[in-house]
Protein backbone atom coordinates (compact mmCIF):
# COMPACT_ATOMS: atom_id res chain seq x y z
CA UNK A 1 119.37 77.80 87.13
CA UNK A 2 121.01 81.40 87.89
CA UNK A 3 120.86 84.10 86.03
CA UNK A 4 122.84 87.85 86.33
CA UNK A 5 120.88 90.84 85.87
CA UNK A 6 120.92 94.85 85.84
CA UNK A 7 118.33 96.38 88.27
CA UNK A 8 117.69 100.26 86.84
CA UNK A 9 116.70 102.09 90.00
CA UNK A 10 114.21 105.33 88.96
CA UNK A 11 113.05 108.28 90.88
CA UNK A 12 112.31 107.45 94.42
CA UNK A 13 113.45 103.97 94.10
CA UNK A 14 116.82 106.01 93.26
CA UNK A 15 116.67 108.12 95.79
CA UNK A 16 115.88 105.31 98.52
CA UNK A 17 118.65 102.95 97.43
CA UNK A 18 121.51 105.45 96.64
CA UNK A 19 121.88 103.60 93.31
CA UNK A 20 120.64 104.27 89.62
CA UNK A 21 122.20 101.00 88.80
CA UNK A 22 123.70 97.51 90.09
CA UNK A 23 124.32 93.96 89.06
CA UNK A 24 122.45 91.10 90.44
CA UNK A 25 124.20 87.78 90.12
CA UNK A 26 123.24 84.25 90.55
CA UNK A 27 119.32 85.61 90.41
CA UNK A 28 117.15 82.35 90.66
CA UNK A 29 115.32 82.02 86.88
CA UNK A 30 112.40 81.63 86.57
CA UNK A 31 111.39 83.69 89.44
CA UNK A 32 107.71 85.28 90.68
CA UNK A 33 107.56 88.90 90.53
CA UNK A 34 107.13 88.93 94.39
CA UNK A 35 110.19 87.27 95.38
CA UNK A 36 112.48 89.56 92.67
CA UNK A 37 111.00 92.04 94.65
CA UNK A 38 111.96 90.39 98.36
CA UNK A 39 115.30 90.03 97.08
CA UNK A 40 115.70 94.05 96.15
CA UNK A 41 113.99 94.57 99.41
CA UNK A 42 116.67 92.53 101.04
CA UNK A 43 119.33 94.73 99.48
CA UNK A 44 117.71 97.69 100.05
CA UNK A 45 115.40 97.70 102.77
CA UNK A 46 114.50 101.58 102.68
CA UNK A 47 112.11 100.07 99.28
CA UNK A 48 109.67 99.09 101.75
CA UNK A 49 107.80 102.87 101.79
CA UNK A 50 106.95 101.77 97.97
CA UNK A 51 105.74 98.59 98.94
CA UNK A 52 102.11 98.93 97.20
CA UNK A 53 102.98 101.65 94.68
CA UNK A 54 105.67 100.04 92.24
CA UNK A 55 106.28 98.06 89.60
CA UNK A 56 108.93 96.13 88.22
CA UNK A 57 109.71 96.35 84.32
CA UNK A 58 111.51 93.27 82.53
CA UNK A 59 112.94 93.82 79.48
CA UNK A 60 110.81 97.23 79.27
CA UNK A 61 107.46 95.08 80.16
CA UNK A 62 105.75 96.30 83.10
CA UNK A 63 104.94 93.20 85.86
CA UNK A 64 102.93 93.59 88.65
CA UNK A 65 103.91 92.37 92.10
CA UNK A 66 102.50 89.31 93.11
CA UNK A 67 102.63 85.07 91.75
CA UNK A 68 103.53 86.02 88.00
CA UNK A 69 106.49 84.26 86.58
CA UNK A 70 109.63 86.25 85.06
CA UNK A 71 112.28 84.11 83.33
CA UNK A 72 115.24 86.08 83.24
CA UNK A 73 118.16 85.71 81.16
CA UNK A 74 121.74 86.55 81.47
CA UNK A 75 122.22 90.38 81.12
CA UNK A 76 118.51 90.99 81.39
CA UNK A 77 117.46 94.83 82.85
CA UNK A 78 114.89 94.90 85.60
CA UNK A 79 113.89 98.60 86.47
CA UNK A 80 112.04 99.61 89.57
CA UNK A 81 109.22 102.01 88.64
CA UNK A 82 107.75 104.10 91.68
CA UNK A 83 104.88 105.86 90.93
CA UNK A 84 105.11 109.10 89.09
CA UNK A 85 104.68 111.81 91.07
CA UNK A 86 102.09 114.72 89.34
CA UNK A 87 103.16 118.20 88.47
């Protein structure tokens, strides 16, 4: 099953993609964590320098990187959360 979603771009991630915003479409569901975040790196392959510092937020719940399952459903948001930077 395939799923479209919106992936919310913040801060760096922003900055490194040239995008606040885009539509995914025909996203596998469910998917792990890591390969949602091979398939943004595919897109945008400038992501790699936040490799070991982000996080990815479905439906405003933070998921780490790595094996975890994310079942996504049409329309979902997934935001890509670099690290916030002090100040």
């Amino acid at each position: 099953m395939t799923t479209h979603v919106t992936v919310l771009y913040f801060a760096k991630s922003a900055e490194l993609t040239g995008v606040k915003e885009e539509e995914l479409v025909a996203v596998p569901t469910p998917i792990s964590s890591l390969e949602l975040w091979t398939l943004l790196l595919q897109r945008h392959p400038r992501l790699r320098l936040l490799q070991d510092q982000v996080v990815l937020a479905v439906r405003q719940q933070y998921v780490a990187i790595g094996d975890q399952l994310v079942t996504l459903g049409d329309g979902d948001e997934v935001a890509v959360v670099p690290p916030l930077s002090g100040g």
